[in-house]
N, C-alpha and C. Protein backbone atom coordinates (compact mmCIF):
# COMPACT_ATOMS: atom_id res chain seq x y z
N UNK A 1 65.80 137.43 -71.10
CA UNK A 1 67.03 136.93 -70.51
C UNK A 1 67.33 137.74 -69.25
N UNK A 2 67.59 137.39 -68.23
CA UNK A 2 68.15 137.37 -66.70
C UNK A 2 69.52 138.48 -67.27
N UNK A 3 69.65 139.24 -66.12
CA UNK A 3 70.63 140.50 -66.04
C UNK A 3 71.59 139.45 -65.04
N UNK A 4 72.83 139.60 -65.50
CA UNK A 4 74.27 139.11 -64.59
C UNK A 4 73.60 139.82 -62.86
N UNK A 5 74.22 138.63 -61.76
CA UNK A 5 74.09 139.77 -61.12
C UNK A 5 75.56 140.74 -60.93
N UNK A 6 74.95 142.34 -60.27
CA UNK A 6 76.12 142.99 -59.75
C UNK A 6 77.42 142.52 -59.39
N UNK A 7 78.57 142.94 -59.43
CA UNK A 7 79.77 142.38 -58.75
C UNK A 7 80.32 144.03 -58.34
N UNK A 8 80.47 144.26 -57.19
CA UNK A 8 81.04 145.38 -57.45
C UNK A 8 82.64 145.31 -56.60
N UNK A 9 83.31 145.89 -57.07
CA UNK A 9 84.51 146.10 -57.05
C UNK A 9 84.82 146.56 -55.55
N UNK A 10 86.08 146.30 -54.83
CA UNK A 10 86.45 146.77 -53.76
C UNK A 10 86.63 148.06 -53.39
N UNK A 11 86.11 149.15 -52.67
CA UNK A 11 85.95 150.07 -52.41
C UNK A 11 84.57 150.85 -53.11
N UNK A 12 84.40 150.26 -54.30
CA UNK A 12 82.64 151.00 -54.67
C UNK A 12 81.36 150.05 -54.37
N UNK A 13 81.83 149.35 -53.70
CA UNK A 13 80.54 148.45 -53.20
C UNK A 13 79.28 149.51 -52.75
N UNK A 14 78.26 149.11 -53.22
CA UNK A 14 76.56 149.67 -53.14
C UNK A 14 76.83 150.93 -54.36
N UNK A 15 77.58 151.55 -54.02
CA UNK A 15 77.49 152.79 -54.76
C UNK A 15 77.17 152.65 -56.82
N UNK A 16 76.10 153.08 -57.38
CA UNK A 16 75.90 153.09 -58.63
C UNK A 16 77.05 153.16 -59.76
N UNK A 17 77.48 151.89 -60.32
CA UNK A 17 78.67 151.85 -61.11
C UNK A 17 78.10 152.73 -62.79
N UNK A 18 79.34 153.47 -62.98
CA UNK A 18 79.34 154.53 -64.12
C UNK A 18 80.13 154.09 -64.66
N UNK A 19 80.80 153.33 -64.91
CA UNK A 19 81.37 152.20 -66.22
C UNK A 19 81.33 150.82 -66.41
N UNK A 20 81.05 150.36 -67.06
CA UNK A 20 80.87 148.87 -67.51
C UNK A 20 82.17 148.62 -68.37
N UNK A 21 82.64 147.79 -67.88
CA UNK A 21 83.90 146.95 -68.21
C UNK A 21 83.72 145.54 -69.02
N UNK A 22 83.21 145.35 -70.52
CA UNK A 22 83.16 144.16 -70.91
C UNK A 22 84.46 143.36 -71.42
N UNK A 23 84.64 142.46 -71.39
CA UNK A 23 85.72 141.24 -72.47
C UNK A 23 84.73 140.67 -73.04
N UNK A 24 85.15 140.02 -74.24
CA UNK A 24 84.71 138.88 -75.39
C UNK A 24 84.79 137.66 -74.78
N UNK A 25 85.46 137.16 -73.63
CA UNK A 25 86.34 136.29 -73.22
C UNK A 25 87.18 136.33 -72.19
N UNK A 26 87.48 135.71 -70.89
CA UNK A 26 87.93 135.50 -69.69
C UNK A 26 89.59 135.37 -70.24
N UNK A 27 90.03 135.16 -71.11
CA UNK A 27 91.05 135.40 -71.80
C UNK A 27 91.41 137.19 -71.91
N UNK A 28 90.65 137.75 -72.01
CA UNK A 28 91.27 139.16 -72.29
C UNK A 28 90.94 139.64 -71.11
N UNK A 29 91.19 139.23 -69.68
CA UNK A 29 91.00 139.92 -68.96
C UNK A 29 92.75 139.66 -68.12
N UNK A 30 93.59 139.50 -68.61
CA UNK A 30 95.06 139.84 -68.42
C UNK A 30 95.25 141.08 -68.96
N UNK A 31 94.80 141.59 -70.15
CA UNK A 31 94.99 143.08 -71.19
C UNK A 31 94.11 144.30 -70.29
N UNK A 32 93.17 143.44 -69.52
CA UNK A 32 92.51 144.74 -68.81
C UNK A 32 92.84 144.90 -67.40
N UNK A 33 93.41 144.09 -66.87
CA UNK A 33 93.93 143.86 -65.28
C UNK A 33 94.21 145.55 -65.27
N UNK A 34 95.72 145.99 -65.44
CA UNK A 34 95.91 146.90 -65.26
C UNK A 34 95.37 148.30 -65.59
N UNK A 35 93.94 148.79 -66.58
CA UNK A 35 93.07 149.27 -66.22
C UNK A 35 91.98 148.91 -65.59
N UNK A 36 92.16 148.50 -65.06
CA UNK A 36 90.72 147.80 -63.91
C UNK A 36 91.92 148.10 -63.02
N UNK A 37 93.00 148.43 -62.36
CA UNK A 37 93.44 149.06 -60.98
C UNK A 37 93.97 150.45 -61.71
N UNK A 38 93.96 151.10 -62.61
CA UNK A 38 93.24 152.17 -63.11
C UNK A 38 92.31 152.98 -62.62
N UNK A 39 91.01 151.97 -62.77
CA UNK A 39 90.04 152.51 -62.55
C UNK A 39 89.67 152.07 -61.22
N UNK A 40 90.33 151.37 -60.48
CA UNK A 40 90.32 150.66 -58.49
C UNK A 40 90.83 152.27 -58.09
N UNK A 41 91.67 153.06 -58.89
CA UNK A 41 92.29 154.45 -58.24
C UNK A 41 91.36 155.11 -58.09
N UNK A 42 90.58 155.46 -59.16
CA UNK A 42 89.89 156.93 -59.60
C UNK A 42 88.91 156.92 -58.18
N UNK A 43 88.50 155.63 -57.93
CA UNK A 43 87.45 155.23 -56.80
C UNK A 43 85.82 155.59 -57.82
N UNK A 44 85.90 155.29 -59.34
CA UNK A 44 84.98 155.60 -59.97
C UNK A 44 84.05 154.05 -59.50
N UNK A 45 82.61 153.91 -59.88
CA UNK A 45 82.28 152.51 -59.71
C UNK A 45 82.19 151.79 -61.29
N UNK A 46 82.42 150.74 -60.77
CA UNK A 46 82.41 150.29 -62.40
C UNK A 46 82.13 148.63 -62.05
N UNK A 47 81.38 148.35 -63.12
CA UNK A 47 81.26 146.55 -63.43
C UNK A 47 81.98 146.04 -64.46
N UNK A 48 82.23 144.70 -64.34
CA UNK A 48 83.04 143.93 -64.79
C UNK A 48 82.57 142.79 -65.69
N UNK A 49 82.00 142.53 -66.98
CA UNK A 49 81.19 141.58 -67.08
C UNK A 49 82.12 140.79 -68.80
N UNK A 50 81.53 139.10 -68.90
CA UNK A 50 82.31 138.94 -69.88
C UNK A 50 80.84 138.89 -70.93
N UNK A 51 80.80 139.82 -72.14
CA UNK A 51 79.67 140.08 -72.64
C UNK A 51 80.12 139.22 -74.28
N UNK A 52 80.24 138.14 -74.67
CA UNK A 52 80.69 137.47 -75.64
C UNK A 52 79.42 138.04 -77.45
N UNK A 53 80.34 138.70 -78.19
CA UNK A 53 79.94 139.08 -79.49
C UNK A 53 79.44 137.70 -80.19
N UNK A 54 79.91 136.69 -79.98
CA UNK A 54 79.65 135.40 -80.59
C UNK A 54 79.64 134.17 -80.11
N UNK A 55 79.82 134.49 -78.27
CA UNK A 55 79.27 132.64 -77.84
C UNK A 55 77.56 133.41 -76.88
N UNK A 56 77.59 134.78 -76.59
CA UNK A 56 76.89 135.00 -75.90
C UNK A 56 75.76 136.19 -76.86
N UNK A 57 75.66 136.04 -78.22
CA UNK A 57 75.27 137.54 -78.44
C UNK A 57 73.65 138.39 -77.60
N UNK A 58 73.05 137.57 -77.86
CA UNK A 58 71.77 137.70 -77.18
C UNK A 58 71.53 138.82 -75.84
N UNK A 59 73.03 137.86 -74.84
CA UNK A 59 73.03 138.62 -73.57
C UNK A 59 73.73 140.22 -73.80
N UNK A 60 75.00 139.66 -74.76
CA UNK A 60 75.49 141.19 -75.00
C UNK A 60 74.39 142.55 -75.40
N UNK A 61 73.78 142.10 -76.90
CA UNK A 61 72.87 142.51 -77.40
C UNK A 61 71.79 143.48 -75.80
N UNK A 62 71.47 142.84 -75.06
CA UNK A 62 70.51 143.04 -73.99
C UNK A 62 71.39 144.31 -73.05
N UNK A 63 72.37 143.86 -73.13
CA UNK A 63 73.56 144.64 -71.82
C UNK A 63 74.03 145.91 -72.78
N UNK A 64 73.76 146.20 -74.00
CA UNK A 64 74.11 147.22 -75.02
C UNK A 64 72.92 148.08 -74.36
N UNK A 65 71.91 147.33 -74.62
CA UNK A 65 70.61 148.18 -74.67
C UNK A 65 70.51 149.23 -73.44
N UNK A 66 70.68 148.26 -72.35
CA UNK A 66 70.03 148.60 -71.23
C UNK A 66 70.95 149.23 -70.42
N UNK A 67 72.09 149.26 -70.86
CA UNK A 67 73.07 149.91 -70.02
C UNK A 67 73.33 151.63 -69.91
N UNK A 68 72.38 152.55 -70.69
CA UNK A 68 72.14 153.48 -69.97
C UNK A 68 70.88 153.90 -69.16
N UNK A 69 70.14 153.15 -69.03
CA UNK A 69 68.96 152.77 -67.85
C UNK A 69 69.81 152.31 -66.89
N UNK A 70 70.66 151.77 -67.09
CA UNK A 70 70.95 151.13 -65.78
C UNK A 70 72.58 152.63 -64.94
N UNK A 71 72.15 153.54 -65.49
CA UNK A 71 72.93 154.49 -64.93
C UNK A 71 74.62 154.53 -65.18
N UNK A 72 74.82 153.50 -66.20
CA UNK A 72 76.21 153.60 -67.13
C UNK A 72 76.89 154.88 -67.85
N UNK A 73 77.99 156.12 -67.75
CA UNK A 73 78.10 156.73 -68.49
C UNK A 73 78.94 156.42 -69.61
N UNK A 74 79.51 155.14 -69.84
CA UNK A 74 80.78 154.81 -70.92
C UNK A 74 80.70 153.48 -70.22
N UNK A 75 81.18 152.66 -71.21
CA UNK A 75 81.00 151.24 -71.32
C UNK A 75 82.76 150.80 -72.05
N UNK A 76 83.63 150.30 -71.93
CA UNK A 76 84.57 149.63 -72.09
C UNK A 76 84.65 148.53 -72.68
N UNK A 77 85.29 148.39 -74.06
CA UNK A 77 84.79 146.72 -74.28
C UNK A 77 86.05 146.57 -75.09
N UNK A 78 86.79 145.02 -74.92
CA UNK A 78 88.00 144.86 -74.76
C UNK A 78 87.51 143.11 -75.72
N UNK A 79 88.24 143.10 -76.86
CA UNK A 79 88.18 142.34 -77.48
C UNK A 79 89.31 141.72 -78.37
N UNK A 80 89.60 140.47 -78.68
CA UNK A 80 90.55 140.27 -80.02
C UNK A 80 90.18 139.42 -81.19
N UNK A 81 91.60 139.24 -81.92
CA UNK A 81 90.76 138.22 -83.23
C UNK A 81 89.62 139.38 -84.21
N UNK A 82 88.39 139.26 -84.54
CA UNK A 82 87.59 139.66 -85.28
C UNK A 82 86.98 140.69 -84.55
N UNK A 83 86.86 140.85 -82.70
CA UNK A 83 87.07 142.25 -81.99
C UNK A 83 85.50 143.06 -82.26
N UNK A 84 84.45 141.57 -83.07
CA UNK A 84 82.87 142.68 -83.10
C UNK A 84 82.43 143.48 -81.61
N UNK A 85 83.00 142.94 -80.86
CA UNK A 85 82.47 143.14 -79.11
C UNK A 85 82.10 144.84 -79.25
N UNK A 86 83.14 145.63 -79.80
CA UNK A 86 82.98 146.91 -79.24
C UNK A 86 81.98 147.92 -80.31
N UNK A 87 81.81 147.36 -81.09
CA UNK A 87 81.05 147.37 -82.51
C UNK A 87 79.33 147.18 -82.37
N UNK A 88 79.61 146.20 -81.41
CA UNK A 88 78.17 144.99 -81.39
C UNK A 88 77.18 146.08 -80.33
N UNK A 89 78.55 146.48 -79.81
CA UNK A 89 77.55 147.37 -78.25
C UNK A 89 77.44 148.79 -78.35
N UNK A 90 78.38 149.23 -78.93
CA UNK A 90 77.89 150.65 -79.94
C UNK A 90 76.80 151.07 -80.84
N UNK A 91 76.51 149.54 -81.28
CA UNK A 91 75.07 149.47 -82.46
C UNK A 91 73.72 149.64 -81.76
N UNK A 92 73.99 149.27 -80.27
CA UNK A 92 72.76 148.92 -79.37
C UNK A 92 72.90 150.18 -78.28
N UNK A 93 73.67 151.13 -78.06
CA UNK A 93 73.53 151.81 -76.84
C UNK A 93 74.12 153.41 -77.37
N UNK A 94 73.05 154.16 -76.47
CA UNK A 94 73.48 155.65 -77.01
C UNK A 94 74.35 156.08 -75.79
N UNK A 95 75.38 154.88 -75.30
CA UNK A 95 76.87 155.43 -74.57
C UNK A 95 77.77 155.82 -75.15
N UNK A 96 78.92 156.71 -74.88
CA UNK A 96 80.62 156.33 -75.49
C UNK A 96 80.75 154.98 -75.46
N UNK A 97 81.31 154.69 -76.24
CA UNK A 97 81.65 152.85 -76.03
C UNK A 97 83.88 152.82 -76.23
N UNK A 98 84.76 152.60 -75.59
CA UNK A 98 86.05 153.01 -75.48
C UNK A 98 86.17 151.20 -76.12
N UNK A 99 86.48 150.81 -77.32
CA UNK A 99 87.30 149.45 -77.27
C UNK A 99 89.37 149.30 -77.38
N UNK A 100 89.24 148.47 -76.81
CA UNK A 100 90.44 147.95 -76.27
C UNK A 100 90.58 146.71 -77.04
N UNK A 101 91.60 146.97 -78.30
CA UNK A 101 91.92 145.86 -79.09
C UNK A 101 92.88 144.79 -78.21
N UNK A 102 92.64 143.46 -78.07
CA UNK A 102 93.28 142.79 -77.63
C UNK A 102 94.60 141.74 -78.34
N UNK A 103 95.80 142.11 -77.87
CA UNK A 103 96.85 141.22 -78.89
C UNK A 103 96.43 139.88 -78.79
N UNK A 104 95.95 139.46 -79.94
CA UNK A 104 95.82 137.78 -79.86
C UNK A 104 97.08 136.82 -80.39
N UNK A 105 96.61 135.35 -80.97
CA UNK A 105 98.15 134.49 -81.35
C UNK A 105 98.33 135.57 -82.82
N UNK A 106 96.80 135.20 -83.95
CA UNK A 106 97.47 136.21 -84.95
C UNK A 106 97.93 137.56 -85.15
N UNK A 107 98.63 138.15 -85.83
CA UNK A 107 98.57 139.41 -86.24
C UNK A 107 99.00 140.27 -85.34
N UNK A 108 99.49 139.58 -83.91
CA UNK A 108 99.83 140.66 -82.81
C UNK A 108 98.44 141.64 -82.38
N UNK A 109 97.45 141.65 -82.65
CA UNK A 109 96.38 142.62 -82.25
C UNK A 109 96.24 143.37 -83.51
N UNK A 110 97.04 142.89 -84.60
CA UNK A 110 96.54 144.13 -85.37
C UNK A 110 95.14 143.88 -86.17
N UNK A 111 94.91 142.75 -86.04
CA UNK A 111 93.40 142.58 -86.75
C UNK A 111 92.22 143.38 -85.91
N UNK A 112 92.52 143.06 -84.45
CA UNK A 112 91.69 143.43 -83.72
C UNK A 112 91.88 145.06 -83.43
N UNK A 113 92.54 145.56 -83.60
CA UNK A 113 92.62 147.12 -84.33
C UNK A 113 92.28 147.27 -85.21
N UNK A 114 92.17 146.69 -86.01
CA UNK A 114 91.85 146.93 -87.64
C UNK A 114 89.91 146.75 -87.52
N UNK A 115 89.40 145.79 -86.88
CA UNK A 115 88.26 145.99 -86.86
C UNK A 115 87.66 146.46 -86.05
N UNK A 116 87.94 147.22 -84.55
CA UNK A 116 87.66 148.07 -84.12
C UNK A 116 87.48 149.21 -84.44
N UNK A 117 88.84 149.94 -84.89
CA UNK A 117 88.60 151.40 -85.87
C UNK A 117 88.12 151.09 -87.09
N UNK A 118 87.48 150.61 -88.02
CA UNK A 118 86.44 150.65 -89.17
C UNK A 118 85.35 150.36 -89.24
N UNK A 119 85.17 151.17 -87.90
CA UNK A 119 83.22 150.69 -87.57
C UNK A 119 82.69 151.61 -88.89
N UNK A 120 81.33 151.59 -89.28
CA UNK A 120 80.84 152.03 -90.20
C UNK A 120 80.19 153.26 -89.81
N UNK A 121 80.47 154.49 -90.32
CA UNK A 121 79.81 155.97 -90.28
C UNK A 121 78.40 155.43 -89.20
N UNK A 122 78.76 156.32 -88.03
CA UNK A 122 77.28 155.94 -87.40
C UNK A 122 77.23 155.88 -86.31
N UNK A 123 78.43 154.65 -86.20
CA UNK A 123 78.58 153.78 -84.86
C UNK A 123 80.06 153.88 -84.63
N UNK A 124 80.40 155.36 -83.86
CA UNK A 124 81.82 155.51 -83.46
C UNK A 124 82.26 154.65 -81.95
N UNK A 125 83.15 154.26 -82.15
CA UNK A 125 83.83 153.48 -81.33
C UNK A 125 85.20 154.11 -81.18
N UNK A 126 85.50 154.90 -79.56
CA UNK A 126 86.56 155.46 -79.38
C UNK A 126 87.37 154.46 -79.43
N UNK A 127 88.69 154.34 -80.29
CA UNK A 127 89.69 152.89 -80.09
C UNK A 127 91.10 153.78 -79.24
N UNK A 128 91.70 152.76 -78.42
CA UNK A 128 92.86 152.82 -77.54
C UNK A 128 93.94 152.03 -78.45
N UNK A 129 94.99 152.27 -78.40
CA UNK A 129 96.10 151.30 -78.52
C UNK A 129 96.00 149.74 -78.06
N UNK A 130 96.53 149.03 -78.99
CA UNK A 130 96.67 147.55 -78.57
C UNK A 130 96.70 147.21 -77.13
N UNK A 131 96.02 146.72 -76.58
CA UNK A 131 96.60 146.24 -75.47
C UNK A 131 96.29 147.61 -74.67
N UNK A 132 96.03 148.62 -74.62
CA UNK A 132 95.81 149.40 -73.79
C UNK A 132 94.46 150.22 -73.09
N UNK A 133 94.55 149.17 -71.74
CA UNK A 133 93.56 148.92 -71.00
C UNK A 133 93.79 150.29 -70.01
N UNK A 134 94.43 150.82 -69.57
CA UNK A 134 94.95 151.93 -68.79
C UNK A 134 94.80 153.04 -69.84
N UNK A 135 94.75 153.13 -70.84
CA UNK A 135 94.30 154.98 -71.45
C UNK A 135 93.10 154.66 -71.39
N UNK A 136 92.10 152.81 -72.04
CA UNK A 136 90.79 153.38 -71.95
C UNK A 136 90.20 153.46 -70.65
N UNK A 137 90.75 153.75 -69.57
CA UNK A 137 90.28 153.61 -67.90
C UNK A 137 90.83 154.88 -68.09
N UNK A 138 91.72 155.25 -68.17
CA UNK A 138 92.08 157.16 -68.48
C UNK A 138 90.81 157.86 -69.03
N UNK A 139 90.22 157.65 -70.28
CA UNK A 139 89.56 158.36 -71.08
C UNK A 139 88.17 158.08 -70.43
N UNK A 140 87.82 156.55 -69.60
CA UNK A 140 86.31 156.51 -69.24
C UNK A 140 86.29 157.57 -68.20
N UNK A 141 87.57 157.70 -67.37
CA UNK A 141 87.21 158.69 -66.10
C UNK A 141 87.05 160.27 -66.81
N UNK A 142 87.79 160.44 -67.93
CA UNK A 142 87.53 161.79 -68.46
C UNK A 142 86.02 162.13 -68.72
N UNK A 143 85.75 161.49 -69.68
CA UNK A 143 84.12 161.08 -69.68
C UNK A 143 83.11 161.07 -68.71
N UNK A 144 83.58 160.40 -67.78
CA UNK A 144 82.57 160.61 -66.35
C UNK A 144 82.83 161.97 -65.49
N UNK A 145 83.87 162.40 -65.81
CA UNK A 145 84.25 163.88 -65.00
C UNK A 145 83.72 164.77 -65.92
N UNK A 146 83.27 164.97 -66.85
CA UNK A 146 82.53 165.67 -67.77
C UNK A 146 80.75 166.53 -66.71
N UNK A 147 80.58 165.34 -66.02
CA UNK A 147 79.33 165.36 -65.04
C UNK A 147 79.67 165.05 -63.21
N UNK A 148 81.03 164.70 -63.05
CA UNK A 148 81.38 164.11 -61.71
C UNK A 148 82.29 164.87 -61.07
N UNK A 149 82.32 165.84 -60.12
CA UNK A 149 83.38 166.78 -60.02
C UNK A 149 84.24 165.54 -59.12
N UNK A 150 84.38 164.50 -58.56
CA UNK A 150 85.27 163.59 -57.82
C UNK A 150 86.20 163.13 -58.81
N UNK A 151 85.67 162.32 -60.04
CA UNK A 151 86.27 162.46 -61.32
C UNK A 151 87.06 163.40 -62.03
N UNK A 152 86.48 164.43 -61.87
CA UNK A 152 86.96 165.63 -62.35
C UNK A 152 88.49 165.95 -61.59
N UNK A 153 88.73 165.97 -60.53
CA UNK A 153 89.60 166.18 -59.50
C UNK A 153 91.15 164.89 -59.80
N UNK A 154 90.31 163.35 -59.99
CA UNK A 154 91.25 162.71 -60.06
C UNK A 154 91.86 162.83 -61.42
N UNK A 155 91.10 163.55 -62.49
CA UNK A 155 91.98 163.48 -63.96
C UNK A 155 92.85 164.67 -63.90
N UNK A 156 92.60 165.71 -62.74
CA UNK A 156 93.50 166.92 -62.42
C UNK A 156 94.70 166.46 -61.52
N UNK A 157 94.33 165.65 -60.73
CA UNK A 157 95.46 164.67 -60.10
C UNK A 157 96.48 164.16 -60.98
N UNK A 158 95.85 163.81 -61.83
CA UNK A 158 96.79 162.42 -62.60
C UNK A 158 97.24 162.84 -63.17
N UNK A 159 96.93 164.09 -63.88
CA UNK A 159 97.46 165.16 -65.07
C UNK A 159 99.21 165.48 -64.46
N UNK A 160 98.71 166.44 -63.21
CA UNK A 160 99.73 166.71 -62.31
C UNK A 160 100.47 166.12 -61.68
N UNK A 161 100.56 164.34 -61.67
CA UNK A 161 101.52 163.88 -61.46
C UNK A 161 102.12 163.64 -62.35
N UNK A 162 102.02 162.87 -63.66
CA UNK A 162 102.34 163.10 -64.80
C UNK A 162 103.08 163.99 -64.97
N UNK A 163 103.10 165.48 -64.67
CA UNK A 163 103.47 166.78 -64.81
C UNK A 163 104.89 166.64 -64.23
N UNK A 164 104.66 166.39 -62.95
CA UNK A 164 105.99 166.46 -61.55
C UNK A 164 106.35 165.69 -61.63
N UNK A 165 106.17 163.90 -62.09
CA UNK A 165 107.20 163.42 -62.55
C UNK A 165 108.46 163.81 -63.63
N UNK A 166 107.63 164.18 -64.91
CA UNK A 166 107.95 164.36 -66.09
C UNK A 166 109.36 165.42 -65.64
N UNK A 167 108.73 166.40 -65.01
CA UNK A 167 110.01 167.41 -64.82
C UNK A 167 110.52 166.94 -63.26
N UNK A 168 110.61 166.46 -62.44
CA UNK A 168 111.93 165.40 -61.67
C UNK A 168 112.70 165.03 -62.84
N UNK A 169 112.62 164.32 -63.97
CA UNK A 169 113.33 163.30 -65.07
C UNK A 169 113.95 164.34 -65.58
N UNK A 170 113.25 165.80 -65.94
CA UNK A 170 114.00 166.45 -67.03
C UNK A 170 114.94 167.35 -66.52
N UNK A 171 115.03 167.73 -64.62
CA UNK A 171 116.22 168.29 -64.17
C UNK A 171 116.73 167.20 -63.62
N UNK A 172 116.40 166.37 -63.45
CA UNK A 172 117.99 165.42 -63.14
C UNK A 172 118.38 165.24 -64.21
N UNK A 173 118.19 164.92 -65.68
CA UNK A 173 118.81 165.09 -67.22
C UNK A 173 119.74 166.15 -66.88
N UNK A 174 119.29 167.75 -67.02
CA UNK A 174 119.56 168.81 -66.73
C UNK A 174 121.05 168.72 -65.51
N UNK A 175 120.99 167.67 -64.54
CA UNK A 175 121.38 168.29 -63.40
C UNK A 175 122.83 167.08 -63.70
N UNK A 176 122.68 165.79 -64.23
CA UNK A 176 123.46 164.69 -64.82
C UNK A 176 123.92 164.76 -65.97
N UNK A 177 123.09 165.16 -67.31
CA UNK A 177 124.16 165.30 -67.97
C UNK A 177 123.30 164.25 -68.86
N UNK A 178 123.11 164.20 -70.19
CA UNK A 178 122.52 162.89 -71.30
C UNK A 178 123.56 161.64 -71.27
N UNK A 179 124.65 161.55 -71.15
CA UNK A 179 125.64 161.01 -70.88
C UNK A 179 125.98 159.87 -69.81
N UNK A 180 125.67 160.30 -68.93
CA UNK A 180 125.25 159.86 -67.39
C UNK A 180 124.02 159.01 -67.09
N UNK A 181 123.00 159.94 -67.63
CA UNK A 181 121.36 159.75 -67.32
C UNK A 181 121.35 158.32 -67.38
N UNK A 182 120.94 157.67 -66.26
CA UNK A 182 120.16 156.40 -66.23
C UNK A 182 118.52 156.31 -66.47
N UNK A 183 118.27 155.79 -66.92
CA UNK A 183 116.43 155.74 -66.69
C UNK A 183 116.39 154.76 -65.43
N UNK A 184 115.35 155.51 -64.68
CA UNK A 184 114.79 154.94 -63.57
C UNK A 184 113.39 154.24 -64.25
N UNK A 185 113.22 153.38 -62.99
CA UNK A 185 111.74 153.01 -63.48
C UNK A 185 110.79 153.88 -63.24
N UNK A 186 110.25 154.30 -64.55
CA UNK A 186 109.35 154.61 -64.74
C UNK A 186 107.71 154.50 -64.41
């Protein structure tokens, strides 16, 4: 079977993508929008592909395998409903694999949490919160800064804004009063 071609993302064009970004479905790619400009920040490279556990397994199966030959350090896979996606590609690749349970109509996402975290002794699958496409774009850049000092720099960035926001909020508390305090947007 034929490899997708490349798509690469705005600003990492040519440059060798170090995360792979799968969905189950063109449907769960609303749950990942906002880590995919996540990961548009870090300026990490990354691909985008829809790798289907059960209309496509074959191709997935292939894109498990080969995706640390192909210079991948963590692979992303974002699924709902029954959610094998992040399972399927963990069984096939000696990457981190980060899944991203997706809220579907049933259960609110909780099925698709539920079978994400009970992969079987073996085949760990780091799981994120429902719906949260932005910690696993947090945790792939941690992962890649492990070996990437550019990486490395932006999770020291992000840390530290995090930081200087957090305390702006807690002396204007301090400076207003609990009483007073409005929440700003956040």
């Amino acid at each position: 079977m034929s490899e997708a071609p490349r798509s690469y993302p705005e600003g990492t064009s040519g440059r060798q993508p170090l995360v792979a970004v799968c969905m189950g479905s063109d449907t769960d790619l609303e749950t990942l929008r906002p880590g995919l400009a996540v990961l548009e920040s870090t300026n990490i490279p990354y691909e985008v592909h829809i790798t289907s556990a059960h209309r496509t397994p074959q191709y997935m199966l292939d894109f498990g395998k080969k995706a640390a030959g192909r210079g991948f350090k963590v692979i992303i896979a974002a699924a709902g409903g029954a959610a094998h996606l992040p399972g399927m590609i963990a069984s096939e690749t000696v990457l981190p694999v980060i899944g991203v349970p997706v809220k579907a109509k049933a259960l609110d996402g909780l099925d698709s949490l539920c079978s994400i975290v009970s992969m079987p002794r073996g085949i760990p699958v780091a799981t994120v919160g429902i719906g949260n496409s932005v910690n696993a774009a947090i945790l792939a850049a941690r992962i890649v800064a492990t070996s990437d000092e550019a990486a490395r720099q932006w999770v020291a960035g992000h840390l530290k804004q995090m930081d200087d926001d957090n305390m702006a909020k807690e002396a204007r508390l301090q400076r207003e009063g609990w009483a007073t305090y409005q929440k700003l947007d956040s």
